[in-house]
Protein backbone atom coordinates (compact mmCIF):
# COMPACT_ATOMS: atom_id res chain seq x y z
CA UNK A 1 -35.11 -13.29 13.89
CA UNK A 2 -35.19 -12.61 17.90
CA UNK A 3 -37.29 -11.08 19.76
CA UNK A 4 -35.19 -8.76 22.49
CA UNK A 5 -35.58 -8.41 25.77
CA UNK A 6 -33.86 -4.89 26.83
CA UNK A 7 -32.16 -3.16 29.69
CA UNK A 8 -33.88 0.05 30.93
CA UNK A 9 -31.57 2.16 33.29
CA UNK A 10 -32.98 3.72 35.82
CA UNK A 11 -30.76 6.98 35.52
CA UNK A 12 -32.23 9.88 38.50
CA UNK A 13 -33.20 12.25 35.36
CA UNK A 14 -35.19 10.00 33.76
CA UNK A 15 -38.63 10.09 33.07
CA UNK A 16 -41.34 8.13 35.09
CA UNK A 17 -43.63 8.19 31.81
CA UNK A 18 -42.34 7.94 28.66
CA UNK A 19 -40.63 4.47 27.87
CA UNK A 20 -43.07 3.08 31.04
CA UNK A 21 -46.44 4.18 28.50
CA UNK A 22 -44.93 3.10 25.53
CA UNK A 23 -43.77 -0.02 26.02
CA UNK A 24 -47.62 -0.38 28.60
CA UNK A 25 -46.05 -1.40 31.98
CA UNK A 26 -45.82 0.73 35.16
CA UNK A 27 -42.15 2.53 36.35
CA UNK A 28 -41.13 1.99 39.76
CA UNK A 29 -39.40 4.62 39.43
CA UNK A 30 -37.60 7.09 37.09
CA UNK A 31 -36.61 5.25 33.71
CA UNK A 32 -33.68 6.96 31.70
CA UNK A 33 -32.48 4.74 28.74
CA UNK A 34 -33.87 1.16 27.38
CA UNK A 35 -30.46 0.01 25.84
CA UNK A 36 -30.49 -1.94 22.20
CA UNK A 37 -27.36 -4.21 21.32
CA UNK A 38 -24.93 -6.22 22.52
CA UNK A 39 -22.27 -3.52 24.80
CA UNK A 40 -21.56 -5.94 27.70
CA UNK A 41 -22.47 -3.62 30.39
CA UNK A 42 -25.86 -3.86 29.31
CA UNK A 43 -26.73 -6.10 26.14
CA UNK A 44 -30.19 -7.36 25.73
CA UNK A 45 -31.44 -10.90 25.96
CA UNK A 46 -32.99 -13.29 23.56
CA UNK A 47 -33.71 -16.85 23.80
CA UNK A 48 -32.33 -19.76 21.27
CA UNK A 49 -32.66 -22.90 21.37
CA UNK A 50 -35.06 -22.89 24.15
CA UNK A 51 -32.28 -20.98 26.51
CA UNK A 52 -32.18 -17.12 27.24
CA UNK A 53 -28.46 -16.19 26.31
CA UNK A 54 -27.27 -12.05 25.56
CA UNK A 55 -26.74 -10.47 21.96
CA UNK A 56 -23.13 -10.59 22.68
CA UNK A 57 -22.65 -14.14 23.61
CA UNK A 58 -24.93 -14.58 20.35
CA UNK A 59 -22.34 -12.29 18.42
CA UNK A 60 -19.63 -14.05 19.92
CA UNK A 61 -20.29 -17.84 19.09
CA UNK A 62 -21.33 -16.94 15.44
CA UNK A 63 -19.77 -13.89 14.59
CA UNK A 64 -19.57 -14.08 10.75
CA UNK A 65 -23.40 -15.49 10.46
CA UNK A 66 -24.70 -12.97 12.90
CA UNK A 67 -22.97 -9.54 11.60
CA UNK A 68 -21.57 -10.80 8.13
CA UNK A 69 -18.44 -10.94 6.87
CA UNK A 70 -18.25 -7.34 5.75
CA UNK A 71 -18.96 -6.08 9.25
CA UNK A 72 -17.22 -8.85 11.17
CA UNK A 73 -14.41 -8.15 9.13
CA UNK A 74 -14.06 -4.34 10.00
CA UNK A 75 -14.81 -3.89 13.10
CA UNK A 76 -14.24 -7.14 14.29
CA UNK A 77 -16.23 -9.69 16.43
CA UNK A 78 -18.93 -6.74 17.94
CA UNK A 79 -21.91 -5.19 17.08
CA UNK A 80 -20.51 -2.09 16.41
CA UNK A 81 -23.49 0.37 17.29
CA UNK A 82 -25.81 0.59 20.27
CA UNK A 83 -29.29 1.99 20.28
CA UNK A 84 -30.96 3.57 22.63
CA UNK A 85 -34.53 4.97 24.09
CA UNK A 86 -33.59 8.22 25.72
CA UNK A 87 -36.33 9.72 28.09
CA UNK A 88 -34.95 12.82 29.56
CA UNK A 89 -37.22 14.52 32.26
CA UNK A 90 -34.20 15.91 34.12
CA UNK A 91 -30.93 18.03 32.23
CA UNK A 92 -28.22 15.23 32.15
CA UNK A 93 -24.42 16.08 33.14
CA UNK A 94 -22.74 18.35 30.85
CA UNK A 95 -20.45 15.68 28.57
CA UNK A 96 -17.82 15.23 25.69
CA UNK A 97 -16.75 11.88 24.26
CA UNK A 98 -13.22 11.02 22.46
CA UNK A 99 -12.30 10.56 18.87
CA UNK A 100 -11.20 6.82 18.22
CA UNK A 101 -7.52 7.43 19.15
CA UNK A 102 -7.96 9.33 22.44
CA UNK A 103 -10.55 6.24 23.53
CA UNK A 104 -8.09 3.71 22.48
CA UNK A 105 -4.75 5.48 24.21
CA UNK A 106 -7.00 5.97 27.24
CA UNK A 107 -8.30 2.42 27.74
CA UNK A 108 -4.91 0.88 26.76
CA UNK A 109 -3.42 3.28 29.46
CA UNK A 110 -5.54 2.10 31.79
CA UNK A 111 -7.22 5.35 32.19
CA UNK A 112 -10.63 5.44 34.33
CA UNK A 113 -12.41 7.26 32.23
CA UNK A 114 -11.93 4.73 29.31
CA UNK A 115 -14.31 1.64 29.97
CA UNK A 116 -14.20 0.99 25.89
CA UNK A 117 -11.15 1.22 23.72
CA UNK A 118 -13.93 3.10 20.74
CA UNK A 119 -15.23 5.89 20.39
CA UNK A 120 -18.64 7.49 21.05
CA UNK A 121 -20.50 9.52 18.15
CA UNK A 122 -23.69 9.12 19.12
CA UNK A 123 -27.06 10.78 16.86
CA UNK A 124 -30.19 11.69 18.65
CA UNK A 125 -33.63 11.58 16.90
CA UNK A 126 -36.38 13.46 18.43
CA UNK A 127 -40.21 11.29 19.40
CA UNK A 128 -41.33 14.21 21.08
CA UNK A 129 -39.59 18.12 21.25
CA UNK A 130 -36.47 17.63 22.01
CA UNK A 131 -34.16 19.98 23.80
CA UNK A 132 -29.81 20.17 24.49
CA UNK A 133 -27.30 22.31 24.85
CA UNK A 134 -24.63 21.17 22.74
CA UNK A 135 -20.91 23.05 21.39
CA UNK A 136 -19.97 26.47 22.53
CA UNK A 137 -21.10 29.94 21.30
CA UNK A 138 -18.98 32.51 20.02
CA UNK A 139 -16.60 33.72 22.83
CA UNK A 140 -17.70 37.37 22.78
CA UNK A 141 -21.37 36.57 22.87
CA UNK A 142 -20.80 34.44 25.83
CA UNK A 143 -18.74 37.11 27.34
CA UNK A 144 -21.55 39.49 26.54
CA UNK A 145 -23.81 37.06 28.10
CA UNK A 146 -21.91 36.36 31.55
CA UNK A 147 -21.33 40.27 31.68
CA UNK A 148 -24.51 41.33 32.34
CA UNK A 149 -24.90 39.04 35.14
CA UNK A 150 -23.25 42.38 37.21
CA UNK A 151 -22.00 39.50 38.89
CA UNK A 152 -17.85 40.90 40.08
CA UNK A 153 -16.39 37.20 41.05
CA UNK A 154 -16.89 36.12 37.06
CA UNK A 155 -14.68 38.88 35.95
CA UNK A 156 -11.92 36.73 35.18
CA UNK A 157 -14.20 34.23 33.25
CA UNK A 158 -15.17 37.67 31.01
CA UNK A 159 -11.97 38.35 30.62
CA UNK A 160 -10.67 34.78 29.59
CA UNK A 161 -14.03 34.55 27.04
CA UNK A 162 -13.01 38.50 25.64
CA UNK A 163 -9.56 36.67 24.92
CA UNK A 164 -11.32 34.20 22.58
CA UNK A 165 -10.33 31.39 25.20
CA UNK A 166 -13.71 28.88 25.83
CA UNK A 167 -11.81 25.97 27.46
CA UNK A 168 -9.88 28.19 29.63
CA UNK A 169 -13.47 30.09 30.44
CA UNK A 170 -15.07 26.85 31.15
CA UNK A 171 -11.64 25.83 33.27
CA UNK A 172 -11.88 28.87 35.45
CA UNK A 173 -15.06 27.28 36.12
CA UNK A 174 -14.44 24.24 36.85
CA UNK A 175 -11.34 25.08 38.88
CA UNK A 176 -12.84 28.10 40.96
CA UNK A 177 -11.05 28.86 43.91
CA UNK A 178 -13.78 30.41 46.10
CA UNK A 179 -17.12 28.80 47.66
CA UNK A 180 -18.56 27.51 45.00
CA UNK A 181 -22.26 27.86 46.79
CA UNK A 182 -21.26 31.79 47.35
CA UNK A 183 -21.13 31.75 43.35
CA UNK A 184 -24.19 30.17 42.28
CA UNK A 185 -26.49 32.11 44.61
CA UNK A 186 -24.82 35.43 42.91
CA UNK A 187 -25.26 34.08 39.86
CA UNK A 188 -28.98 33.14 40.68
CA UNK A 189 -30.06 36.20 41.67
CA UNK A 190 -28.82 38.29 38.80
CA UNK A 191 -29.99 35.16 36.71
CA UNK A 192 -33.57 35.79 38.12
CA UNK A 193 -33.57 39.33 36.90
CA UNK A 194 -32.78 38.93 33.15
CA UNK A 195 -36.01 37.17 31.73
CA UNK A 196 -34.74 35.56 28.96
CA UNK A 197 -34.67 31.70 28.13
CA UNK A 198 -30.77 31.44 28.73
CA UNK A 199 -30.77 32.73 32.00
CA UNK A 200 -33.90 31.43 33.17
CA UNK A 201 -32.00 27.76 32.46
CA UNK A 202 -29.23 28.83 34.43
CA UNK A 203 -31.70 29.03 37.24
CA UNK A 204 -33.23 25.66 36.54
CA UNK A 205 -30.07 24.32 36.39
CA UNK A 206 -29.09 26.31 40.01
CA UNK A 207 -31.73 24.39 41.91
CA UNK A 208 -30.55 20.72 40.79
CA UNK A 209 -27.07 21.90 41.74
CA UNK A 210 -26.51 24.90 44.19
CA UNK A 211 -22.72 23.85 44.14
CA UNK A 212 -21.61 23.86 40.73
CA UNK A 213 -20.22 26.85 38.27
CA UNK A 214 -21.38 24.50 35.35
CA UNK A 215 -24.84 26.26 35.75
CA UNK A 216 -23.66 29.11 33.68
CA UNK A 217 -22.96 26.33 30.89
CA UNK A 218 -26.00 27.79 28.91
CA UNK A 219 -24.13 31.08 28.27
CA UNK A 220 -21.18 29.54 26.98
CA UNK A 221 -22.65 26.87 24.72
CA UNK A 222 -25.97 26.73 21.87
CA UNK A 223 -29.01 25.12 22.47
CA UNK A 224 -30.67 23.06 19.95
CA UNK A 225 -34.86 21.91 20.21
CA UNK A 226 -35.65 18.97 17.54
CA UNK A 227 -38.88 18.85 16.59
CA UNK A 228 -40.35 15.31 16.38
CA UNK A 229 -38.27 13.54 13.48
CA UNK A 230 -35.32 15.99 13.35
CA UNK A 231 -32.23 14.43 14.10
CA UNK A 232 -28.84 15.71 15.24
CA UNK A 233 -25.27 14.18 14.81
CA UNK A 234 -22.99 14.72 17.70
CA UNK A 235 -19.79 13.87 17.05
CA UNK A 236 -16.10 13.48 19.02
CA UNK A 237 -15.44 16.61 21.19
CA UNK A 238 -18.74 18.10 21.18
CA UNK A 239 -19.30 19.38 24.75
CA UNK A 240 -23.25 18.87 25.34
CA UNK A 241 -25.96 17.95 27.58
CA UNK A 242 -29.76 17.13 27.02
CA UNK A 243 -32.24 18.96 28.73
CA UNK A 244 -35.89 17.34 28.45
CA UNK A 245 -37.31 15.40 25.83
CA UNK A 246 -37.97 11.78 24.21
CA UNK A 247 -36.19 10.65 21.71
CA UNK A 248 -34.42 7.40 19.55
CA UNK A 249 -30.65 7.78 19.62
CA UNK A 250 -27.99 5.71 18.30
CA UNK A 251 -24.05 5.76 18.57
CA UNK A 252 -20.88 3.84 18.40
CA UNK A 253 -21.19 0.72 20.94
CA UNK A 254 -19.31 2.36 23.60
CA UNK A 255 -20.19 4.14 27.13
CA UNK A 256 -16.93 6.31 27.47
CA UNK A 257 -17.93 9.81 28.58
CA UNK A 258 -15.75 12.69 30.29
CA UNK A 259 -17.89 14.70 32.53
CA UNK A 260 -17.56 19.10 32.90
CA UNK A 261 -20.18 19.25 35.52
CA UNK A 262 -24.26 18.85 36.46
CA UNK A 263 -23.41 15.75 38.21
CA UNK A 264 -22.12 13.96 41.31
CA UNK A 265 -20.36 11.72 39.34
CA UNK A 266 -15.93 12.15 38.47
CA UNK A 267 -14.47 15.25 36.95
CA UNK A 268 -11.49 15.04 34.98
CA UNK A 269 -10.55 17.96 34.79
CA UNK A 270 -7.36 17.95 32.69
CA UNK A 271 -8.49 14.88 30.58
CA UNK A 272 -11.87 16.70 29.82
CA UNK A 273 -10.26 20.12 28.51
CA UNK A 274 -7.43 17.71 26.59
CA UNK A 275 -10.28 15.92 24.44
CA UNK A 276 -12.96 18.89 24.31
CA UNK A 277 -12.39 20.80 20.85
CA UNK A 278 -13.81 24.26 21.28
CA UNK A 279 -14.81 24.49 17.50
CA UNK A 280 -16.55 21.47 16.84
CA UNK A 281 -20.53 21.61 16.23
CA UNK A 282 -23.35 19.20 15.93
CA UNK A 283 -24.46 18.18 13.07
CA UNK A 284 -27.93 18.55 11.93
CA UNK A 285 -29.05 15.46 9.98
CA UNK A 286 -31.99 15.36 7.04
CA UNK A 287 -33.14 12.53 6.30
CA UNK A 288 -32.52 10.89 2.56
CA UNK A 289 -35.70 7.99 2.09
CA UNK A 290 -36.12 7.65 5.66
CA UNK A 291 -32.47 7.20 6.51
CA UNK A 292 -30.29 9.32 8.62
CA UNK A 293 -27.19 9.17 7.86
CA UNK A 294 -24.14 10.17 9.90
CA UNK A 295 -20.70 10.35 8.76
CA UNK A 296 -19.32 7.74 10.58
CA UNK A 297 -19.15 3.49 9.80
CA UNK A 298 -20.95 2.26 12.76
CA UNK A 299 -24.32 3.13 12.37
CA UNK A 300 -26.91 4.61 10.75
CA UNK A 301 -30.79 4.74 11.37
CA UNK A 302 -34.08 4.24 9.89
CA UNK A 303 -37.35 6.10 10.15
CA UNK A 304 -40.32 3.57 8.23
CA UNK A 305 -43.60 5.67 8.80
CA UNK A 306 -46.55 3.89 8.58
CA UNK A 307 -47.37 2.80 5.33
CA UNK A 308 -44.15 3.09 3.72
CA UNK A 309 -42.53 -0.04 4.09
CA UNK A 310 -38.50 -1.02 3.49
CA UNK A 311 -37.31 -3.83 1.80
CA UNK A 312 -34.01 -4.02 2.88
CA UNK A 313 -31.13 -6.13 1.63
CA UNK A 314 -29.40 -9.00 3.71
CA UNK A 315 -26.18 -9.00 4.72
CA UNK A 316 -26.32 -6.74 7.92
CA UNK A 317 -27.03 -6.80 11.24
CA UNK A 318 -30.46 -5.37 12.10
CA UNK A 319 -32.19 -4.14 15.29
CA UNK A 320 -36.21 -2.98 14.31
CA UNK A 321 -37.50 -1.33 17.22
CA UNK A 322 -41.53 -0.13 16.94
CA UNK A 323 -42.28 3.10 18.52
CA UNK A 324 -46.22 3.43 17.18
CA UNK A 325 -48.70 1.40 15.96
CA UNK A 326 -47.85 -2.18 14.84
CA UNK A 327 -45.16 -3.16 12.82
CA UNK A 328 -44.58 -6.25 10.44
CA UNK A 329 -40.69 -7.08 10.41
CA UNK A 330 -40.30 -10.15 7.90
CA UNK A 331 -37.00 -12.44 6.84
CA UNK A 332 -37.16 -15.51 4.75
CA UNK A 333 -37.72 -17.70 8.00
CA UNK A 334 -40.07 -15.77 10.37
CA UNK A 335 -42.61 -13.21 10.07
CA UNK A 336 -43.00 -11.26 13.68
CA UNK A 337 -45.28 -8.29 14.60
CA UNK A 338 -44.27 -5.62 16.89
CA UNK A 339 -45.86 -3.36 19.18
CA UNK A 340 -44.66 -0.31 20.88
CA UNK A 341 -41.69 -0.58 22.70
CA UNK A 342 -41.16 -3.89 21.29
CA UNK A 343 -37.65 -5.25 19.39
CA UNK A 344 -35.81 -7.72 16.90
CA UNK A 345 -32.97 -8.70 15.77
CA UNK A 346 -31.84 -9.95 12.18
CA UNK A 347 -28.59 -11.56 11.72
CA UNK A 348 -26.86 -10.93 8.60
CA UNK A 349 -27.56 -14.42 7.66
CA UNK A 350 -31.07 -14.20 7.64
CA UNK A 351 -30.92 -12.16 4.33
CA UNK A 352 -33.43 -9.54 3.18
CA UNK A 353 -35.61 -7.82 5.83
CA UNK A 354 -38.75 -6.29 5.01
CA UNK A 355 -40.45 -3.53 7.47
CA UNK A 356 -43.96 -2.44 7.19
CA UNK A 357 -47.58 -2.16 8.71
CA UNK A 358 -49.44 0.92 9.90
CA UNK A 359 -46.89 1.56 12.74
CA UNK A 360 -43.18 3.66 13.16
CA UNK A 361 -40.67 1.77 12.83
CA UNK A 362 -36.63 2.76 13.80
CA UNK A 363 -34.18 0.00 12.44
CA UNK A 364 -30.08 0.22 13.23
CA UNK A 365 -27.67 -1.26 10.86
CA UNK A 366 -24.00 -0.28 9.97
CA UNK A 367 -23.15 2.12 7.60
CA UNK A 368 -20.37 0.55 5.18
């Protein structure tokens, strides 16, 4: 087993709290994501031998011992899932990600917005409330919903949404013609007068970005709040974006996202609306013994609560991260306890892991 050292990103909505008091170290600044696994754009560190070397040089000079043969052999010499810490104290960009064709057409194409050739489900489970918009409403509530804005420039989007046409609602949007600032101050003051959750978002989201027609996204799509241990499942297509919370989340091992606004970062316009699938939903997961579990290969996730324990079979790749308490993560070598915001890896060649102690634990592993 290895003890990982892991890469916080220091994204501007981040939080300056969460992941700095649970791991017991100060933030500089605002801390967004600690990343767990091996994706070379940020894979954590671990020391053998008496040298620091990454997960994915460690992957890549044993990969059979380190994910077994049953992994190795399917999705070839990678971890294939990436977890995450996800502290979210400011709404993130409104995002979709592709199915496994559409990422590996766009990265063999060359294609910017491709930095992977995989796909990016991704499931989110909640430490604290957590809160995101994700997939769109009905078309004629949302049409209801921009309409009594009073606001005369989004005729057309009412019209497009009465039509039953999301994606060509959301690219009127995205392509408007006028000033854009001219908008979103109309839009915030009829916002301001309906006192209602939706619209009060719409302001929120107004004063991060005075410029940008994606602040009416909260009409158009449904929000979702996770209590502490509910989980969601987002998969391909799935427009979304998270508004505030704390949370574990764990996806494919691949960063490809296509933006539709609430940034400063590349729009894609045409690429976006080509991938987006205006009928697909989130997921919610239950969990079955402590186990969510998506339906997708790469990944699925572990909950131990204190007490519980998990005796777990070798054969896999493992990452144990400890969120609360302290947690006693054994293999047939090495015994190591973790506190929060501490981490491990077990190879698949370590054989059976066993999780317990008073603490929460979240462990990773394929799901084959």
């Amino acid at each position: 087993m290895d003890l990982l050292t892991n890469v916080i990103k220091d994204y501007p909505w981040g939080s300056r709290t969460a992941i700095a008091e649970l791991t017991g170290r100060p933030a500089s600044g605002p801390e967004a994501e600690m990343w767990l696994g091996a994706h070379p754009a940020a894979s954590s560190r671990l020391t053998r031998d008496g040298a620091e070397t990454t997960l994915a040089d460690a992957v890549a000079a044993d990969p059979v011992g380190t994910l077994g043969e049953a992994v190795a052999g399917r999705f070839g010499e990678r971890l294939p899932y990436l977890m995450k810490l996800i502290a979210v104290d400011a709404p993130l960009s409104l995002q979709v990600h592709p199915d496994a064709g559409q990422a590996a057409d766009g990265h063999a194409r060359g294609n910017a917005n491709y930095t992977d050739p995989w796909h990016k489900p991704e499931l989110v489970c909640a430490l604290t409330p957590f809160t995101g918009l994700a997939g769109f409403r009905p078309p004629e509530q949302s049409a209801m919903l921009v309409e009594r804005l009073h606001v005369d420039a989004l005729r057309p989007v009412v019209a497009t949404l009465r039509g039953g046409d999301v994606l060509g609602a959301l690219r009127v949007l995205l392509e408007w013609p006028g000033s854009r600032r001219e908008l979103v101050e109309s839009v915030v003051w009829a916002a301001s007068a309906c006192h209602t959750p939706d619209y009060a978002l719409v302001v929120r989201l107004a004063r991060r970005y005075p410029e940008d027609p994606a602040v009416l996204a909260p009409l158009l799509m449904r929000r979702h709040t996770l209590a502490p241990g509910e989980a969601l499942f987002l998969g391909a297509g799935v427009l979304h974006c998270y508004l505030d919370g704390f949370a574990v989340e764990i996806m494919a091992c691949s960063d490809n996202v296509l933006r539709a606004g609430l940034t400063g970062k590349h729009i894609d316009v045409e690429e976006l609306l080509r991938i987006t699938d205006a009928a697909a939903q989130p997921l919610p997961v239950e969990p079955v013994g402590g186990a969510y579990v998506p339906p997708v290969p790469e990944f699925l996730l572990r909950r131990i609560a204190p007490g519980a324990g998990e005796a777990l079979p070798g054969g896999l790749p493992r990452i144990v991260l400890c969120t609360e308490g302290v947690v006693n993560v054994d293999t047939a070598g090495s015994e190591v306890k973790l506190r929060p915001g501490e981490s491990v890896f077990a190879a698949a060649s370590e054989g059976p892991v066993e999780i317990g102690g008073d603490g929460v634990a979240f462990c990773a592993e394929p799901h084959l």
